[in-house]
Structures are given as structure tokens and as C-alpha cells.
N, C-alpha and C. Protein backbone atom coordinates (compact mmCIF):
# COMPACT_ATOMS: atom_id res chain seq x y z
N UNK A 1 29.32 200.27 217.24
CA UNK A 1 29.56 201.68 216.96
C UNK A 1 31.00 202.04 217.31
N UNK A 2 31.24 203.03 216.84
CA UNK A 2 32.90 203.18 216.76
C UNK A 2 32.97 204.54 217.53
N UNK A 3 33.66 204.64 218.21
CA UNK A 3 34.29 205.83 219.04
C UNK A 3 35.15 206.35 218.29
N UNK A 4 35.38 207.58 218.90
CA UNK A 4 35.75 208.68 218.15
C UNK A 4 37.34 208.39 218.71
N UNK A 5 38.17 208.38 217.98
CA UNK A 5 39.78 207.77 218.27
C UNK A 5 40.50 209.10 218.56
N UNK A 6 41.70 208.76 219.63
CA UNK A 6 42.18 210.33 219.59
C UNK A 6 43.05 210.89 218.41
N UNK A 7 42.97 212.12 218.75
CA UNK A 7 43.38 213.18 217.68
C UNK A 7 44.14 212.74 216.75
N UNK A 8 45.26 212.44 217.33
CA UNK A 8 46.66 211.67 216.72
C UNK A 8 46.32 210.58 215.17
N UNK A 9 45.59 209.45 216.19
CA UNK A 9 45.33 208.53 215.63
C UNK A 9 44.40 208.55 214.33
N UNK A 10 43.75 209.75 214.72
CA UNK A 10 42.51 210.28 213.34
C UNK A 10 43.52 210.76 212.28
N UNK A 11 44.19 211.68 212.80
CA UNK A 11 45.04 212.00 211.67
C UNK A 11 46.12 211.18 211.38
N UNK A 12 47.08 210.46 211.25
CA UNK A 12 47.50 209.05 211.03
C UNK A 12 46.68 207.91 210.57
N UNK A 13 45.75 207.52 210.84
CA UNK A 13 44.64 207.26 209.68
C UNK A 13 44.28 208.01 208.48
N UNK A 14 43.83 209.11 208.60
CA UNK A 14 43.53 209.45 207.46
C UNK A 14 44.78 210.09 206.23
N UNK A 15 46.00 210.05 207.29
CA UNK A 15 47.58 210.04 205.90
C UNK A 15 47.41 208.79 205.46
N UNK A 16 47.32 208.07 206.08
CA UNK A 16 47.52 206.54 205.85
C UNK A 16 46.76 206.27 204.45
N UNK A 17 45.00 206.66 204.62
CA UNK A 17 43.68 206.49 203.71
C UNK A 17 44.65 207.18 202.73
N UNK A 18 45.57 208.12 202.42
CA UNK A 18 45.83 208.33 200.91
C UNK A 18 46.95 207.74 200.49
N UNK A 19 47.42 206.60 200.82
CA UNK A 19 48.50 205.80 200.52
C UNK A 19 47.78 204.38 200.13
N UNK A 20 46.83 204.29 200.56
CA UNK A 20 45.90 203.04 200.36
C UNK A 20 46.37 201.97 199.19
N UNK A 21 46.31 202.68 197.92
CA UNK A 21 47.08 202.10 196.74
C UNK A 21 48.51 201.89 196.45
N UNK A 22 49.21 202.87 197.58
CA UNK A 22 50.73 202.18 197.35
C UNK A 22 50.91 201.17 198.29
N UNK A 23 49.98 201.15 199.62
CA UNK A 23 50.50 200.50 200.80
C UNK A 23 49.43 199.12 200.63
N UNK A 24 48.63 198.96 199.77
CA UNK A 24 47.64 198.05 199.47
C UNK A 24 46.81 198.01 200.68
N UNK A 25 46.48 198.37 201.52
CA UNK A 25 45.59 198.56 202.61
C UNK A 25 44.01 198.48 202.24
N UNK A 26 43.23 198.03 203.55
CA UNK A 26 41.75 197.51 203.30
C UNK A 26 41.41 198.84 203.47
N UNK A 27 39.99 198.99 203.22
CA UNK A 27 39.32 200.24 202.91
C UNK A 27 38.88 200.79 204.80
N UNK A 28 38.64 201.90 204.56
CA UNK A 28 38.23 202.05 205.78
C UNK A 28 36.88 201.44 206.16
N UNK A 29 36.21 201.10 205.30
CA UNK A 29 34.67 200.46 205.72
C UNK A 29 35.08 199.28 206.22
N UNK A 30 35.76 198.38 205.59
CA UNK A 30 36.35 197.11 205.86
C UNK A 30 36.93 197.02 207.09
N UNK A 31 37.90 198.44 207.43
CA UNK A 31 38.34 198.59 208.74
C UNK A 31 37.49 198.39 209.99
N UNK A 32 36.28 199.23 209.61
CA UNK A 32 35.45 199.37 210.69
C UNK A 32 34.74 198.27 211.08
N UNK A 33 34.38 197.50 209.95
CA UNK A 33 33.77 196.53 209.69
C UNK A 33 34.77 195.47 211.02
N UNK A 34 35.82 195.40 210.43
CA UNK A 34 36.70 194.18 211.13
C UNK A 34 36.28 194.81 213.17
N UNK A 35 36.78 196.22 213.09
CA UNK A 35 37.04 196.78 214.67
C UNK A 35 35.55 196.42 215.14
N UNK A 36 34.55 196.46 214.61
CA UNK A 36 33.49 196.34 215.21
C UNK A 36 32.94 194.75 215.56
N UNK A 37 33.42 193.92 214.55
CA UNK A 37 33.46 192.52 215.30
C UNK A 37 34.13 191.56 215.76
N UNK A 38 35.72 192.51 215.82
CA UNK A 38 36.70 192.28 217.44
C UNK A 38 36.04 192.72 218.45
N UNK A 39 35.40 193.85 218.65
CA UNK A 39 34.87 194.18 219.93
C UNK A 39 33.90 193.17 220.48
N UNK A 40 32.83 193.30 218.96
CA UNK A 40 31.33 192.49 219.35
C UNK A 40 31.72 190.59 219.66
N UNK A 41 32.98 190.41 219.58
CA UNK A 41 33.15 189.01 219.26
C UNK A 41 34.06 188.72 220.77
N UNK A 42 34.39 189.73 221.23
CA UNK A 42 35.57 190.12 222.65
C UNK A 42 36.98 189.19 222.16
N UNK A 43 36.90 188.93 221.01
CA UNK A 43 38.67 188.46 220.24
C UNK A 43 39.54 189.49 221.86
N UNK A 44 40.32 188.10 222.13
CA UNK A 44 41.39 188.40 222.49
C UNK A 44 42.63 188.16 221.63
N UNK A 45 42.75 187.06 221.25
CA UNK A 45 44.15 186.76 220.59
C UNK A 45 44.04 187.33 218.95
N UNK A 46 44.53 187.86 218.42
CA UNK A 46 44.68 187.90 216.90
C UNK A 46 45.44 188.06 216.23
N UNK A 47 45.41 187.30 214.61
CA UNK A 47 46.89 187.66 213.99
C UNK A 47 46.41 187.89 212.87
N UNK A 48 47.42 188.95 211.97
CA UNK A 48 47.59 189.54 211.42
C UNK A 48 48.21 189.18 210.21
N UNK A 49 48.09 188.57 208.84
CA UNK A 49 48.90 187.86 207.58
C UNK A 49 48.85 189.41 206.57
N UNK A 50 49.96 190.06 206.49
CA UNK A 50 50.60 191.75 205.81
C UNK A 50 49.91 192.83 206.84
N UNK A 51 51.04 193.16 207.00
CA UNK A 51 50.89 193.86 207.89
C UNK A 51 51.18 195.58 207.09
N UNK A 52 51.80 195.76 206.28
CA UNK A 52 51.98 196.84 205.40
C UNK A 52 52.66 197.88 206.65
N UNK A 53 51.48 199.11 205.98
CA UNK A 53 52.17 200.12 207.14
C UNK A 53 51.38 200.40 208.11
N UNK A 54 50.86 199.62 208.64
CA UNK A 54 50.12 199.52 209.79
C UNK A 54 48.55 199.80 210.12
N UNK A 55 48.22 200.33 208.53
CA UNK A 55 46.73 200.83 208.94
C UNK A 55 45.81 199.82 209.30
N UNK A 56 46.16 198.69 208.62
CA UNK A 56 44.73 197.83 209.04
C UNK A 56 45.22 197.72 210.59
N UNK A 57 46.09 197.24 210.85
CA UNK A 57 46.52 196.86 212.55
C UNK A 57 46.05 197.89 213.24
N UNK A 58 46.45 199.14 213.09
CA UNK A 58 45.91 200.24 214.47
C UNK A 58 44.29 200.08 214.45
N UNK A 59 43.81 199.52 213.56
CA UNK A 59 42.06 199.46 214.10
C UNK A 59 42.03 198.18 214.44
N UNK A 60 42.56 196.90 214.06
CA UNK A 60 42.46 195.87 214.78
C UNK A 60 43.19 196.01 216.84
N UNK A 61 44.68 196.77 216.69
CA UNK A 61 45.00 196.98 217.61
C UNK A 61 44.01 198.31 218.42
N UNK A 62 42.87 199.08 218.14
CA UNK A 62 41.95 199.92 218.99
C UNK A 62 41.03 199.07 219.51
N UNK A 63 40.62 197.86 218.34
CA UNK A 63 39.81 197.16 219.00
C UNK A 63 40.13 196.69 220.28
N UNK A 64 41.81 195.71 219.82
CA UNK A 64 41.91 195.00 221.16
C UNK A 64 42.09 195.55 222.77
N UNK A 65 42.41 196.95 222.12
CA UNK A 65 42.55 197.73 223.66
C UNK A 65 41.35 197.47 224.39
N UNK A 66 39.98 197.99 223.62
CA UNK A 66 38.68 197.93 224.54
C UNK A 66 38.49 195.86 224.66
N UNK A 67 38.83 195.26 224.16
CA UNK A 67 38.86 193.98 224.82
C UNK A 67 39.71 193.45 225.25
N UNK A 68 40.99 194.30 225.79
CA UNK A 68 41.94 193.37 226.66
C UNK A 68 42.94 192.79 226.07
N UNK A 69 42.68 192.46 224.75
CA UNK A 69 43.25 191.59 223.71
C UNK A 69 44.84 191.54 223.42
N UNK A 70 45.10 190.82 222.68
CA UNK A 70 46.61 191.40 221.83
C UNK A 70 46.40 190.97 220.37
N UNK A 71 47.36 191.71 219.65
CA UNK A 71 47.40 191.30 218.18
C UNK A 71 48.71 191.06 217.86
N UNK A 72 49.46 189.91 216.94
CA UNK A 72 50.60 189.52 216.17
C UNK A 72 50.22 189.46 215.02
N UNK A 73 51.03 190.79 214.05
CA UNK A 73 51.00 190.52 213.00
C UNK A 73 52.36 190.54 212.06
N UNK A 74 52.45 189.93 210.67
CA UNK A 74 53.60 189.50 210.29
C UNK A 74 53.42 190.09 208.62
N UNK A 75 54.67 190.60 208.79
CA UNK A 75 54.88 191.05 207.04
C UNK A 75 56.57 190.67 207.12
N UNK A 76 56.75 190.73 205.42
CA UNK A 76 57.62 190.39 204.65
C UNK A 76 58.60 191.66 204.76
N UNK A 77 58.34 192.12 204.42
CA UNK A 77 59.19 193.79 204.44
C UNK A 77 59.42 194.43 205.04
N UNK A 78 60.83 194.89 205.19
CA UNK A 78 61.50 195.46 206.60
C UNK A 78 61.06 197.09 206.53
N UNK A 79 60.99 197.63 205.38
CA UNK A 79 60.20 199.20 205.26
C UNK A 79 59.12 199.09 206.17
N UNK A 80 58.44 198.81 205.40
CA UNK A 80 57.23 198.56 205.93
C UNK A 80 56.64 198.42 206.87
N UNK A 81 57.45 197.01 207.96
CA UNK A 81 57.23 196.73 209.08
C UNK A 81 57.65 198.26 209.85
N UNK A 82 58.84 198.95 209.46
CA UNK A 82 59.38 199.93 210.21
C UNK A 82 58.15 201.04 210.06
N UNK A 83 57.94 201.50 208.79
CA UNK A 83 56.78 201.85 209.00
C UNK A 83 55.80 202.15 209.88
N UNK A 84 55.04 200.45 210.10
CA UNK A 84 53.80 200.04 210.67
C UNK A 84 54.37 200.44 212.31
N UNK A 85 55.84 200.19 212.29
CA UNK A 85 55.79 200.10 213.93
C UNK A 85 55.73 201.28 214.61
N UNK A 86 56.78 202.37 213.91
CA UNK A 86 55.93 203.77 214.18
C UNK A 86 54.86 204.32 214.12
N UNK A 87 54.10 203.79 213.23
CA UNK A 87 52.38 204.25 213.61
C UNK A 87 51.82 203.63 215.03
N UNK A 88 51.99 202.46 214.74
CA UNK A 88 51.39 201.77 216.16
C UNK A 88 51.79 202.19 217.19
N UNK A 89 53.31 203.13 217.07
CA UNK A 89 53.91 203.96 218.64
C UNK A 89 52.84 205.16 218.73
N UNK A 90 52.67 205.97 217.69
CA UNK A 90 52.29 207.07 217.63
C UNK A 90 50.62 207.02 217.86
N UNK A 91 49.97 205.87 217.55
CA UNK A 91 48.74 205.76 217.79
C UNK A 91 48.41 205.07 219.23
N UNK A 92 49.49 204.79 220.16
CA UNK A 92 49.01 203.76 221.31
C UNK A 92 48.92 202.29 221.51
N UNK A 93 49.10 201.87 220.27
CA UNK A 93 49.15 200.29 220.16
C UNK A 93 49.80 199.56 220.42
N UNK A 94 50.94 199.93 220.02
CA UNK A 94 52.47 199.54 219.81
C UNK A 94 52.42 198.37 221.45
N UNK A 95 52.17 198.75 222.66
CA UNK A 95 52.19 197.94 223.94
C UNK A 95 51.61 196.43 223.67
N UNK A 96 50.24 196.39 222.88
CA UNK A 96 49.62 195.29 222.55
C UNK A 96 49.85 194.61 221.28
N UNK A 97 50.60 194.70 220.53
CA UNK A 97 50.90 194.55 219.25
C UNK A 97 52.55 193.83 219.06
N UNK A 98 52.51 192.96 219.21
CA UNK A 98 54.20 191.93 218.65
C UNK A 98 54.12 191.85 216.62
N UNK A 99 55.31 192.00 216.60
CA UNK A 99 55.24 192.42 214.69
C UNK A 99 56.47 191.02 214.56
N UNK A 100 56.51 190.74 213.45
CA UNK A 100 57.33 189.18 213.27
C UNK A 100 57.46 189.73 211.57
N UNK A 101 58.90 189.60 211.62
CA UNK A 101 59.11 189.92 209.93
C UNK A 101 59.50 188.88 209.36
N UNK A 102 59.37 188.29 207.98
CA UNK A 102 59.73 187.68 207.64
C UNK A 102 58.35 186.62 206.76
N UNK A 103 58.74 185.83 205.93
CA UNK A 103 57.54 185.21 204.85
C UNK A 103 56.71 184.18 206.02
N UNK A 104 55.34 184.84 206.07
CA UNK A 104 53.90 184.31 206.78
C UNK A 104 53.96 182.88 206.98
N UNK A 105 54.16 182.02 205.59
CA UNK A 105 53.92 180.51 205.91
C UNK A 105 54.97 180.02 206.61
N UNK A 106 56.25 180.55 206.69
CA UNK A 106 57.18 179.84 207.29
C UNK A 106 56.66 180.24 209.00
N UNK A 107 56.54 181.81 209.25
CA UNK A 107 56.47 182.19 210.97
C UNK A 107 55.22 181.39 211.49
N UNK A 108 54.01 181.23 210.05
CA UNK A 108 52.89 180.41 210.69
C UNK A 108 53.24 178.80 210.88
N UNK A 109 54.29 178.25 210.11
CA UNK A 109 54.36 177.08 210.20
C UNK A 109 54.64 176.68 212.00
N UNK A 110 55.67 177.81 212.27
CA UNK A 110 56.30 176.93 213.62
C UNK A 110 55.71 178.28 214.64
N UNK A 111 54.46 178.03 214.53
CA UNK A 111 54.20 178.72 215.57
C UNK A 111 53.63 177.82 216.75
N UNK A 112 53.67 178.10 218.38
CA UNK A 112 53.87 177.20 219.68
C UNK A 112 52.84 176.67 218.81
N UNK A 113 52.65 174.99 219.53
CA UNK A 113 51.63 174.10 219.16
C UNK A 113 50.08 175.02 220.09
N UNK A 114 50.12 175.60 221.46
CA UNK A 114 49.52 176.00 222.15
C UNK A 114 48.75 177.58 221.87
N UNK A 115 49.36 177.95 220.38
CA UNK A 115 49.16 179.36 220.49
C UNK A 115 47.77 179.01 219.92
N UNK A 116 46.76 180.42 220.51
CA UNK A 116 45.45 180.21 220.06
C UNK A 116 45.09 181.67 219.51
N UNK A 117 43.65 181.45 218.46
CA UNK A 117 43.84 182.68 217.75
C UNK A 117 42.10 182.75 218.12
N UNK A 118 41.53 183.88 217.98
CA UNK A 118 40.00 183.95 218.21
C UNK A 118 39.59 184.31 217.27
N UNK A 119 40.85 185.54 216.31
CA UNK A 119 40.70 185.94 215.29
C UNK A 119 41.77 185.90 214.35
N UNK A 120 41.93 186.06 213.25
CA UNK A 120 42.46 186.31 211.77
C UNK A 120 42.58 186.64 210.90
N UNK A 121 43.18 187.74 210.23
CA UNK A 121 42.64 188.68 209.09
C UNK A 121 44.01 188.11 208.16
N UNK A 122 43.40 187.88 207.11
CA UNK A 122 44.64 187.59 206.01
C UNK A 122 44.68 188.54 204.54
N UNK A 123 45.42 189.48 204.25
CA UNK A 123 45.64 190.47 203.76
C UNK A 123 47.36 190.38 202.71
N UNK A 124 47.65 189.64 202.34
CA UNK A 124 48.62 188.92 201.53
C UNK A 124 49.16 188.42 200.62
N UNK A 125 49.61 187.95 199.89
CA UNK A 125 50.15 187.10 198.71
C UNK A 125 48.65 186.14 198.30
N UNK A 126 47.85 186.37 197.72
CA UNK A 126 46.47 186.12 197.14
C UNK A 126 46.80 185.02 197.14
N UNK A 127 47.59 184.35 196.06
CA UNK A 127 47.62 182.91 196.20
C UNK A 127 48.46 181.86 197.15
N UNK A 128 48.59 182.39 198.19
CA UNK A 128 48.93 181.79 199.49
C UNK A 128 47.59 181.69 200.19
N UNK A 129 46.49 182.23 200.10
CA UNK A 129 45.43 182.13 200.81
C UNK A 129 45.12 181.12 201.73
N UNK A 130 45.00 180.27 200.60
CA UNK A 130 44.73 178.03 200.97
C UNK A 130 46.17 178.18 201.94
N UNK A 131 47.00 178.19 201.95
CA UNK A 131 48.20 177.74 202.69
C UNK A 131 47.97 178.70 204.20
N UNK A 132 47.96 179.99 204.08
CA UNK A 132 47.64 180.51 205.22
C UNK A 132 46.93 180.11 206.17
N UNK A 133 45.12 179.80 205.50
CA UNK A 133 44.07 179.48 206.26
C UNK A 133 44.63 178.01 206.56
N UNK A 134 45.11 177.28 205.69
CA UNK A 134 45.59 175.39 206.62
C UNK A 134 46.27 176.05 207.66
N UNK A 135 47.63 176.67 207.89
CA UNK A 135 48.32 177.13 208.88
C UNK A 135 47.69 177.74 209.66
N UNK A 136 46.46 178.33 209.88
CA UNK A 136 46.17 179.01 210.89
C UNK A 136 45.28 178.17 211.74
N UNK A 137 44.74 177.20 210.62
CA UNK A 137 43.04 176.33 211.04
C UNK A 137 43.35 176.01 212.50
N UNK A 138 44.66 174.98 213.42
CA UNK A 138 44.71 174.19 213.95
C UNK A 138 44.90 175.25 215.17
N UNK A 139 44.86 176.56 215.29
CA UNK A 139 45.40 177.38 215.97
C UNK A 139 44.13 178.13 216.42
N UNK A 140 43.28 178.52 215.71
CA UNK A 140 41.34 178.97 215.64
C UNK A 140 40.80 178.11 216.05
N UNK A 141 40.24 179.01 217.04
CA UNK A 141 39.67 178.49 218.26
C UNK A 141 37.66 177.98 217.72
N UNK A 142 37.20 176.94 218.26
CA UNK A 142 35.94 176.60 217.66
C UNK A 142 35.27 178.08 218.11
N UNK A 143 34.55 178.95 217.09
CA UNK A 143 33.50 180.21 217.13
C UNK A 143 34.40 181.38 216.86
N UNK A 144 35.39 180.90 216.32
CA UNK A 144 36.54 182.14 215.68
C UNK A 144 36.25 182.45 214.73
N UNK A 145 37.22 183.77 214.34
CA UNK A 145 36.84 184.01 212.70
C UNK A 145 38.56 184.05 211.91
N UNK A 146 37.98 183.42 210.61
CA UNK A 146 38.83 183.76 209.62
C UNK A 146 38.63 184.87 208.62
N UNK A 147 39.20 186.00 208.61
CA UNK A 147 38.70 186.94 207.32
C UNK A 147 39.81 187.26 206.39
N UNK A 148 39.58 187.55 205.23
CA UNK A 148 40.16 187.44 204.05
C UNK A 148 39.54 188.55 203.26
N UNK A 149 40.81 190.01 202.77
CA UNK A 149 40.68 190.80 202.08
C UNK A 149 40.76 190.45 200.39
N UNK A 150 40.05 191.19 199.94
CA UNK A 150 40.70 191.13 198.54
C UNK A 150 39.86 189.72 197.50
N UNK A 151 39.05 189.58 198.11
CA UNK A 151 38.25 188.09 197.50
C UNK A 151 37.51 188.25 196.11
N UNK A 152 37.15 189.39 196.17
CA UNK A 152 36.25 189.65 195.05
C UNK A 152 37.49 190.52 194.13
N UNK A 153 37.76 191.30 194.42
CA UNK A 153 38.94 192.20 193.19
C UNK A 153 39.70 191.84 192.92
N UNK A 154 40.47 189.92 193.88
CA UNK A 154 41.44 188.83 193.00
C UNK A 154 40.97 187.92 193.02
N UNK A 155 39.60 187.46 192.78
CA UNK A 155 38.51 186.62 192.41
C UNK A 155 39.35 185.19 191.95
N UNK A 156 40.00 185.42 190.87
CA UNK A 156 40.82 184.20 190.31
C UNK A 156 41.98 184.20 191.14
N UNK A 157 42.86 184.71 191.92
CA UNK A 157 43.75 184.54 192.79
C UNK A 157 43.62 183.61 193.95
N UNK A 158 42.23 183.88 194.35
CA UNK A 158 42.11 183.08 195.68
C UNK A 158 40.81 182.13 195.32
N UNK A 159 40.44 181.90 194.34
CA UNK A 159 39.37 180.41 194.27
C UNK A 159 39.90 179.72 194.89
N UNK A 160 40.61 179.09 194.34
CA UNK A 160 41.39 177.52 195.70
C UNK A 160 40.79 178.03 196.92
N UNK A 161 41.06 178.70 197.63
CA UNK A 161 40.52 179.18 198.75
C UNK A 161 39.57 179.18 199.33
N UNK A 162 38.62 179.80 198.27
CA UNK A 162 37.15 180.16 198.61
C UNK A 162 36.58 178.58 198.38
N UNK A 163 37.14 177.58 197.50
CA UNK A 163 36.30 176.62 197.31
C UNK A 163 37.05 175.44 198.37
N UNK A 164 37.79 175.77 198.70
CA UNK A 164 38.18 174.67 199.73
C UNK A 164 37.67 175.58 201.36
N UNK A 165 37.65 176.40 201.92
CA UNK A 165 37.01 176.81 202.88
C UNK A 165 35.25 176.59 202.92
N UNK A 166 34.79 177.10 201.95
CA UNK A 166 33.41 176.29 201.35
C UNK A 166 33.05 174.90 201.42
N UNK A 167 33.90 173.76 201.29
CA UNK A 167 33.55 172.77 201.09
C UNK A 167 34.08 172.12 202.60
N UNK A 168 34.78 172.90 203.19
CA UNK A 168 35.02 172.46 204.29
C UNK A 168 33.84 172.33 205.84
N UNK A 169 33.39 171.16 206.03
CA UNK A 169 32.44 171.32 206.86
C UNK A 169 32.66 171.82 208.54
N UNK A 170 34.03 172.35 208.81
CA UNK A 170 33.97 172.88 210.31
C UNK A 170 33.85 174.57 209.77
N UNK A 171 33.56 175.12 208.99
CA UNK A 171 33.44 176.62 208.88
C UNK A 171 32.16 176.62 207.92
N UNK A 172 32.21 178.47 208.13
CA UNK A 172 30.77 178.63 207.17
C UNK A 172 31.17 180.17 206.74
N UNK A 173 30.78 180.42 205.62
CA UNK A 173 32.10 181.33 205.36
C UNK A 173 30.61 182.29 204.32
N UNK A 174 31.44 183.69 204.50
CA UNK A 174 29.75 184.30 203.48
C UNK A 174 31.19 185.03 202.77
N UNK A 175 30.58 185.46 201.91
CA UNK A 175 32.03 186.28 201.24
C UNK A 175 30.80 188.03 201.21
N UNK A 176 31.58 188.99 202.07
CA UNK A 176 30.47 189.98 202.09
C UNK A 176 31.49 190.99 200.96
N UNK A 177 29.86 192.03 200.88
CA UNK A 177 30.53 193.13 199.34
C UNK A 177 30.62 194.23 199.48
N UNK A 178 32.41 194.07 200.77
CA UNK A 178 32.78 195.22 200.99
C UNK A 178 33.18 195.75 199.87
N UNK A 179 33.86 196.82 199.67
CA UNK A 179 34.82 197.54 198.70
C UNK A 179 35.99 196.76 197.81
N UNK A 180 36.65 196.04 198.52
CA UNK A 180 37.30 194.87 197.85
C UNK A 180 36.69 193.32 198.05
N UNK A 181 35.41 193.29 198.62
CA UNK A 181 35.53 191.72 198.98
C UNK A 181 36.30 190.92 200.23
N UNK A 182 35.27 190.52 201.06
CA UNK A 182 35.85 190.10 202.27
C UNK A 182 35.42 188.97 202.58
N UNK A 183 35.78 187.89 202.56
CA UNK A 183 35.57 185.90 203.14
C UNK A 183 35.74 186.54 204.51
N UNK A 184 34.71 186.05 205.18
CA UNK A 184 34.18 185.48 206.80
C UNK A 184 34.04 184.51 206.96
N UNK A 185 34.73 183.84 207.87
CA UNK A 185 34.76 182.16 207.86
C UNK A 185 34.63 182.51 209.28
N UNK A 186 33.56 181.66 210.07
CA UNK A 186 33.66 181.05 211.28
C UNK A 186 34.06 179.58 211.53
N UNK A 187 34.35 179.29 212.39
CA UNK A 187 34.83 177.66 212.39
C UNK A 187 33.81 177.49 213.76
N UNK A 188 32.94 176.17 213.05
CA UNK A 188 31.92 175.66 213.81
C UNK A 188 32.38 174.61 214.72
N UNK A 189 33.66 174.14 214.41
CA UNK A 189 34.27 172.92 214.73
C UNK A 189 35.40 172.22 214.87
């Protein structure tokens, strides 16, 4: 169940909810969806693949407050990121939240050999999907999650994806029918 967020943050969400289509942002169900099983899952570490203007992050970053957590997330675009980083000031996050600009596969390539992730939301360049999830695999922790926006409304964008996470036997992946389509991958292994 979701608590009632302060004032600020309600309203900064809901400017945000009418930019949705310029800023490509997940739906708010999807939002809730994600905040509610960072909490239920106690994700400490998580990262973030588009970061836009920050809406999906301030509910991943509310989650991590009530678990202690932190979140790194990474976009391409310097607007944007500037953007996201003023929301995350204005909503409280900003303390738990490191932002990394610049193209995902390269910051995921050389990230510490030691860094560990509990969680993962990938929200991005559709057909980078497969490349993201290899870059993140070795970093997801066994009983983590991988999630993936946008599965069903770029259906042909991210097959590679869906059929190589599928066929892969350390995860188990349901693709649920949020508003855009969301891959849940746990890694068993």
C-alpha cells in the first residue's frame, strides 16, 4: 500500500503525469506497481536505464527512503537529467539518488566489478534491451529483479529480449499487462 507522499511531491507528480508523452515516462500504475515491490522486496541498491525527468525515479527514490536504499540512475540527456535533478531536490530524494549522464551501455559497461544491484528498471532505447539486461546480469544479485517498460507497446523492438531472457535458465520472467507492458525477470541463479 502506498502512503500518501508529501504535498510537494503530489503535486510534482502529477505536473509530471501531463508530460508523460513528451517525457516518455511509465504510467502511474506501473509506478506504483514498481514502489510497491521495492518496498515488499527491501531493494537496497537500484539502477535506473532513462532516467527522463525524473518521474519514474522519485517513486523508485520514495521507495528507497522507507528501505534505507539508494538508487543510480543514468540518462543520455543533459535537459533532462537537469530536469530530473530538480525534481528529486524538490521532492526529497535528491540525498539518495547519484544521476550519471551519458549513453547506458558504455556507464554500464565499466561499472566497479563489486557493484551490486537488488533491483533494475530499464526504460530506454528499446532495442538496447538485450545489451542492457547482459550488462546488468553479472551485477543482480541471485532473487533480484529485472523490469522492463514498454514490452508490449514496442513488442517488435524488444523480442531479442524477451526471447533471450525467456530462454535463459537463471531468471523467470512474466511479462505483466500494465498500461505499456512490463517484463519481470527474477534471477533464480
Amino acid at each position: 500500500m502506498i502512503e500518501t507522499f508529501d504535498t510537494t511531491t503530489q503535486e510534482i507528480l502529477k505536473e509530471l503525469e501531463k508530460t508523460q508523452k513528451e517525457f516518455w515516462n511509465i504510467s502511474r500504475t506501473t509506478a506504483e506497481f514498481l514502489y510497491n515491490l521495492i518496498v515488499d522486496s527491501n531493494s537496497q541498491s537500484v539502477i535506473e536505464v532513462g532516467t527522463s525527468n525524473g518521474y519514474s525515479g522519485i517513486w523508485l527514490g520514495k521507495a528507497l527512503k522507507k528501505t534505507g536504499g539508494k538508487l543510480t540512475t543514468i540518462e543520455f540527456y543533459d535537459k533532462r537529467l537537469d530536469i530530473a535533478k530538480e525534481n528529486f531536490k524538490k521532492c526529497q530524494v535528491d540525498d539518495i539518488i547519484t544521476t550519471r549522464k551519458g549513453d547506458a551501455a558504455t556507464i554500464l559497461e565499466y561499472l566497479p566489478e563489486d557493484f551490486e544491484v537488488d533491483f533494475a528498471f530499464i526504460d530506454a532505447n528499446k532495442r538496447q534491451y538485450i545489451d542492457f539486461f547482459h550488462l546488468i546480469a553479472p551485477h543482480l544479485k541471485v532473487g533480484g529483479y529485472i523490469a522492463c517498460d514498454n514490452v508490449i507497446s514496442h513488442a517488435n523492438k524488444v523480442q531479442t529480449f524477451i526471447d533471450d531472457i525467456n530462454a535463459n535458465p537463471d531468471y523467470e520472467n512474466v511479462v505483466l499487462p500494465l498500461p505499456a507492458g512490463l517484463s519481470l525477470a527474477k534471477k533464480l541463479r
